[in-house]
Protein backbone atom coordinates (compact mmCIF):
# COMPACT_ATOMS: atom_id res chain seq x y z
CA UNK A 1 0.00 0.00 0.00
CA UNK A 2 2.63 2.47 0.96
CA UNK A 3 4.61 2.02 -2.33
CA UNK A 4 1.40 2.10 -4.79
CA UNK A 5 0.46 5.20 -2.65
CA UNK A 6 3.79 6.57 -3.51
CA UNK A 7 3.83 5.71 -7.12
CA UNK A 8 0.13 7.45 -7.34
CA UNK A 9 1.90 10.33 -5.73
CA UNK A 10 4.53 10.81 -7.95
CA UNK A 11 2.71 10.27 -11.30
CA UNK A 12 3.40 12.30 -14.37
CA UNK A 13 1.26 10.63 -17.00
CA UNK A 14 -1.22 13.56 -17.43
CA UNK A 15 1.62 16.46 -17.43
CA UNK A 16 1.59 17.46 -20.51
CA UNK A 17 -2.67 17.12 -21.18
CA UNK A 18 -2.72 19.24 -17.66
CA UNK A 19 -0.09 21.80 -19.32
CA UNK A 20 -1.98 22.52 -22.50
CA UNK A 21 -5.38 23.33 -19.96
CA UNK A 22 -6.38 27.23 -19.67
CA UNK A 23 -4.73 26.28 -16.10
CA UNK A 24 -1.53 24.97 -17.51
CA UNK A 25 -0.87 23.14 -13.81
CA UNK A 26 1.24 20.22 -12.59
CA UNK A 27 0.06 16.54 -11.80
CA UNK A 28 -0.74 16.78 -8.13
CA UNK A 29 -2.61 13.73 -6.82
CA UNK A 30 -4.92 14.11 -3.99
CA UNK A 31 -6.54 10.83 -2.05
CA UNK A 32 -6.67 9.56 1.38
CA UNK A 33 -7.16 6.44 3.16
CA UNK A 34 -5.36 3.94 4.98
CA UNK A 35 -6.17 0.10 4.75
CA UNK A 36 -8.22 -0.10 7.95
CA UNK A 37 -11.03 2.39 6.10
CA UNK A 38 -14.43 1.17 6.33
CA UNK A 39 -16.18 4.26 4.50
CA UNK A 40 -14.90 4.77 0.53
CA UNK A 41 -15.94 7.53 -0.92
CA UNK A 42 -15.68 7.71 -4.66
CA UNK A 43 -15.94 11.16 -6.58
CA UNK A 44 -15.13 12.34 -9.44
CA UNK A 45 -11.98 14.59 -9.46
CA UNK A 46 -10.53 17.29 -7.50
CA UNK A 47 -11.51 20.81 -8.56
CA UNK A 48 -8.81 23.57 -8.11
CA UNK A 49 -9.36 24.44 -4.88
CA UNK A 50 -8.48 21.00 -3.40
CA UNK A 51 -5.29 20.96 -6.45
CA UNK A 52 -4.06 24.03 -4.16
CA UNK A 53 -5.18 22.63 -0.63
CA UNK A 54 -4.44 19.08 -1.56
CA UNK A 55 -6.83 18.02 0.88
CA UNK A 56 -10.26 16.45 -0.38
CA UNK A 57 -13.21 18.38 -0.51
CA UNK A 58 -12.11 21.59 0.64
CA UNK A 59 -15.02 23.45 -0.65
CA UNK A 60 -18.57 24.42 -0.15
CA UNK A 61 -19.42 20.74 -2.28
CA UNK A 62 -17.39 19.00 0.67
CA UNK A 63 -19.67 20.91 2.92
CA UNK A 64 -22.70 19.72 1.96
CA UNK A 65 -21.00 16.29 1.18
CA UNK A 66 -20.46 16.27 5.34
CA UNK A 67 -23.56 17.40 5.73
CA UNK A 68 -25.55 14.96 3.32
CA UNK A 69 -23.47 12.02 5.66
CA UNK A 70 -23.95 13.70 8.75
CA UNK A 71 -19.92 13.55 9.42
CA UNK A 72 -17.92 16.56 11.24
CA UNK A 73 -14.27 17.60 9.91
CA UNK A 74 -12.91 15.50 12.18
CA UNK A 75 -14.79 12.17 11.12
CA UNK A 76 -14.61 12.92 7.72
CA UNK A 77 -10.80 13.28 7.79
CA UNK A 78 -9.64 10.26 9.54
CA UNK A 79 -8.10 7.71 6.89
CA UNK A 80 -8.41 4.94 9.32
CA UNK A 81 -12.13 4.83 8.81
CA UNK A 82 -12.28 7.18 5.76
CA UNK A 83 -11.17 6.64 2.58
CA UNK A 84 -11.75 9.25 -0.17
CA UNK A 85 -10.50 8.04 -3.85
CA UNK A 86 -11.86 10.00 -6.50
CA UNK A 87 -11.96 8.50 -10.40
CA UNK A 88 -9.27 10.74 -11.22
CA UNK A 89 -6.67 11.92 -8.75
CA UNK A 90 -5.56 15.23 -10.34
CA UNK A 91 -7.29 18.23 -10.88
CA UNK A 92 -8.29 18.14 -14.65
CA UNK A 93 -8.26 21.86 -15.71
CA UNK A 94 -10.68 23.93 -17.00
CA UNK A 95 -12.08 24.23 -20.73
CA UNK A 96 -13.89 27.66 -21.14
CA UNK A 97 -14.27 27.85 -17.45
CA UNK A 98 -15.84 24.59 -17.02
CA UNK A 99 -14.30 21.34 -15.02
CA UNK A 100 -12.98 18.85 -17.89
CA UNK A 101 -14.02 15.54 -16.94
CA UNK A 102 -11.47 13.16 -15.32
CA UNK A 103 -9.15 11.67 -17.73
CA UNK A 104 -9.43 7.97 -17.98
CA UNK A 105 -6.31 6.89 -17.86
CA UNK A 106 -5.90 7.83 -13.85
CA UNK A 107 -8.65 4.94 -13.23
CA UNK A 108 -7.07 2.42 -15.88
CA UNK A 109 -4.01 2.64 -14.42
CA UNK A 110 -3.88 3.00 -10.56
CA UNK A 111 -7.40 2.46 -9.45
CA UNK A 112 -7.85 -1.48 -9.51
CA UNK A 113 -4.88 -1.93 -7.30
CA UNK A 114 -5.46 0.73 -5.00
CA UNK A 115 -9.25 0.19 -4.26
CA UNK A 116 -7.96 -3.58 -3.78
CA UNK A 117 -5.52 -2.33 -0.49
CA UNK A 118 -9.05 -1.27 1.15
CA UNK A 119 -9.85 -4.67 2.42
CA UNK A 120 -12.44 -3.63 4.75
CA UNK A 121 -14.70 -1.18 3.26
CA UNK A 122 -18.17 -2.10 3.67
CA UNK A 123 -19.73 1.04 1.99
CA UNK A 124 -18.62 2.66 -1.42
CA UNK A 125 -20.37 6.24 -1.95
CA UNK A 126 -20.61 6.15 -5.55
CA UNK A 127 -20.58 10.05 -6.28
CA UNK A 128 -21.36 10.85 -10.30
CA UNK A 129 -21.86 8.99 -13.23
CA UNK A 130 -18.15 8.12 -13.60
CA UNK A 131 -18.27 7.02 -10.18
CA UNK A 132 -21.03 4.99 -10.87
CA UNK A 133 -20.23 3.74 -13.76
CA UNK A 134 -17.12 1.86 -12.39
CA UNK A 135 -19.01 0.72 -9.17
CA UNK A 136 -22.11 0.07 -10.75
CA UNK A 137 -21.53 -1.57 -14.14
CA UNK A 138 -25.14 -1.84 -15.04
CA UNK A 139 -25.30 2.25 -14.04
CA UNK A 140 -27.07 4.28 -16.19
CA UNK A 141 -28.06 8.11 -16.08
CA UNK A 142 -27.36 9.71 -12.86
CA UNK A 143 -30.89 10.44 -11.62
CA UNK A 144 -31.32 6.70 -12.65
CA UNK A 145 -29.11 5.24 -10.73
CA UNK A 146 -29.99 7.48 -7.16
CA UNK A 147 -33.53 6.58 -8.21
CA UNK A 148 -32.52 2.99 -7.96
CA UNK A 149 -30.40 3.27 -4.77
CA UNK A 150 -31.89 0.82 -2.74
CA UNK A 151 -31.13 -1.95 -5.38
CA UNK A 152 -27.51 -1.32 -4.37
CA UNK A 153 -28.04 -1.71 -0.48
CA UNK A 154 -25.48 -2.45 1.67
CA UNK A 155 -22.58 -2.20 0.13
CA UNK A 156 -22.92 0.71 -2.60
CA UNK A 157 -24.69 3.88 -2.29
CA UNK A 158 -25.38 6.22 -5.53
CA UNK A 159 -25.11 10.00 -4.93
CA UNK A 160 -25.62 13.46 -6.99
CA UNK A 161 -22.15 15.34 -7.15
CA UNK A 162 -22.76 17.82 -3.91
CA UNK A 163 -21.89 20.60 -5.96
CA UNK A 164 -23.54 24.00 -5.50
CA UNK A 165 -24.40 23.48 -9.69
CA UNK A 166 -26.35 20.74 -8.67
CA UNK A 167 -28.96 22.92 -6.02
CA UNK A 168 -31.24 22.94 -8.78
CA UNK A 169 -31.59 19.10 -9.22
CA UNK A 170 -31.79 18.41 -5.04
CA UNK A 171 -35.07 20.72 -6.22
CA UNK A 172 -36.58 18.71 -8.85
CA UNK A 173 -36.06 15.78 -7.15
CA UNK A 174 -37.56 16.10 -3.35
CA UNK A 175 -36.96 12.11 -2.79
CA UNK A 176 -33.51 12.41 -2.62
CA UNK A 177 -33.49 14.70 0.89
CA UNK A 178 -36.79 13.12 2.08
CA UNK A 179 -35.88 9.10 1.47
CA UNK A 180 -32.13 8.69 0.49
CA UNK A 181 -29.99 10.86 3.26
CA UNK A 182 -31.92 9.44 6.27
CA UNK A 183 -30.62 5.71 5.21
CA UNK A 184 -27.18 7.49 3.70
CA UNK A 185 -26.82 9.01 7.30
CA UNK A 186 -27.62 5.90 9.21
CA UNK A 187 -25.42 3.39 6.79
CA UNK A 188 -22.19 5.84 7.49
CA UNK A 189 -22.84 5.93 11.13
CA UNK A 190 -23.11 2.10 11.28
CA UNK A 191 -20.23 1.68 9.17
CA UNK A 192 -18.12 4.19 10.66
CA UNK A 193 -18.72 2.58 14.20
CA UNK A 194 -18.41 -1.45 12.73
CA UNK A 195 -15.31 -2.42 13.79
CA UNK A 196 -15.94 -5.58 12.04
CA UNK A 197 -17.39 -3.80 8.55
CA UNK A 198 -15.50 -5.93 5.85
């Protein structure tokens, strides 16, 4: 674990599609976890605020991703029960001000072996389609797949992305707030506290 964590670390495969973004930045890979995590949480990719904090979900969609599992700073932050591995581990770069989606090659390469040193996770928050798509296989459109979230129960959980874009869709679709966060809260809690999740 410590040496793929390492490699990950140092990886350079995406300099030069990172250099030719409108933020013409450096590879810097941002995860967390340590084998004893119980909780995975899957996103999608860091945005630039966590590429310059290089800590997960230092922004206002990590706040309402703390809220949505009813998890303080402190809980949320501790890679012995926590581990955060997004689909991409860099920042991607913006294309006319918008996010570009999370190269592939980041999950092809690294993110087989890595989710495979998490031998003890016994819920995966699946957060976006690409997230989805790679836990879910038979995933389809996001609203979908949260529609069908109790067909993934225990082990997987669909979510929205918690970002403040997405306000308007938490609107249109009242279910999510009223059915799927009072299980989402109560599966973290249990899993958080299992010391025998596997």
């Amino acid at each position: 674990m410590q040496q793929l964590a390492s490699d990950i670390r140092a990886c350079r495969l995406c300099a030069e599609r990172f250099a030719a973004t409108e933020t013409a930045h450096q590879p810097r890979p941002v995860f967390r976890g340590l084998p004893s995590a119980r909780l995975l949480i899957a996103g999608q990719a860091p945005g630039a605020r966590v590429h310059e904090s290089g800590l997960p979900f230092t922004d206002p969609s990590g706040d309402r991703l703390r809220d949505w599992l009813g998890l303080d700073d402190a809980a949320f932050y501790d890679e012995t029960r926590v581990a955060i591995l997004p689909m991409a581990f860099c920042f991607p770069g913006y294309r006319k001000g918008a996010d570009l989606p999370p190269p592939p090659i980041c999950a092809r390469t690294w993110r087989d072996r890595l989710v495979r040193s998490f031998p003890h996770i016994g819920l995966t928050l699946a957060i976006g389609g690409y997230a989805q798509k790679w836990h879910l296989p038979k995933a389809g459109p996001v609203t979908e797949t949260v529609a069908r979230w109790r067909d993934h129960l225990p082990h997987v959980i669909p979510l929205p992305h918690p970002s403040w874009r997405n306000t308007a869709w938490i609107r249109k679709n009242p279910w999510f707030e009223a059915e799927v966060l009072p299980v989402l809260r109560a599966r973290v809690a249990e899993v958080m506290n299992d010391d025998d999740a596997d």
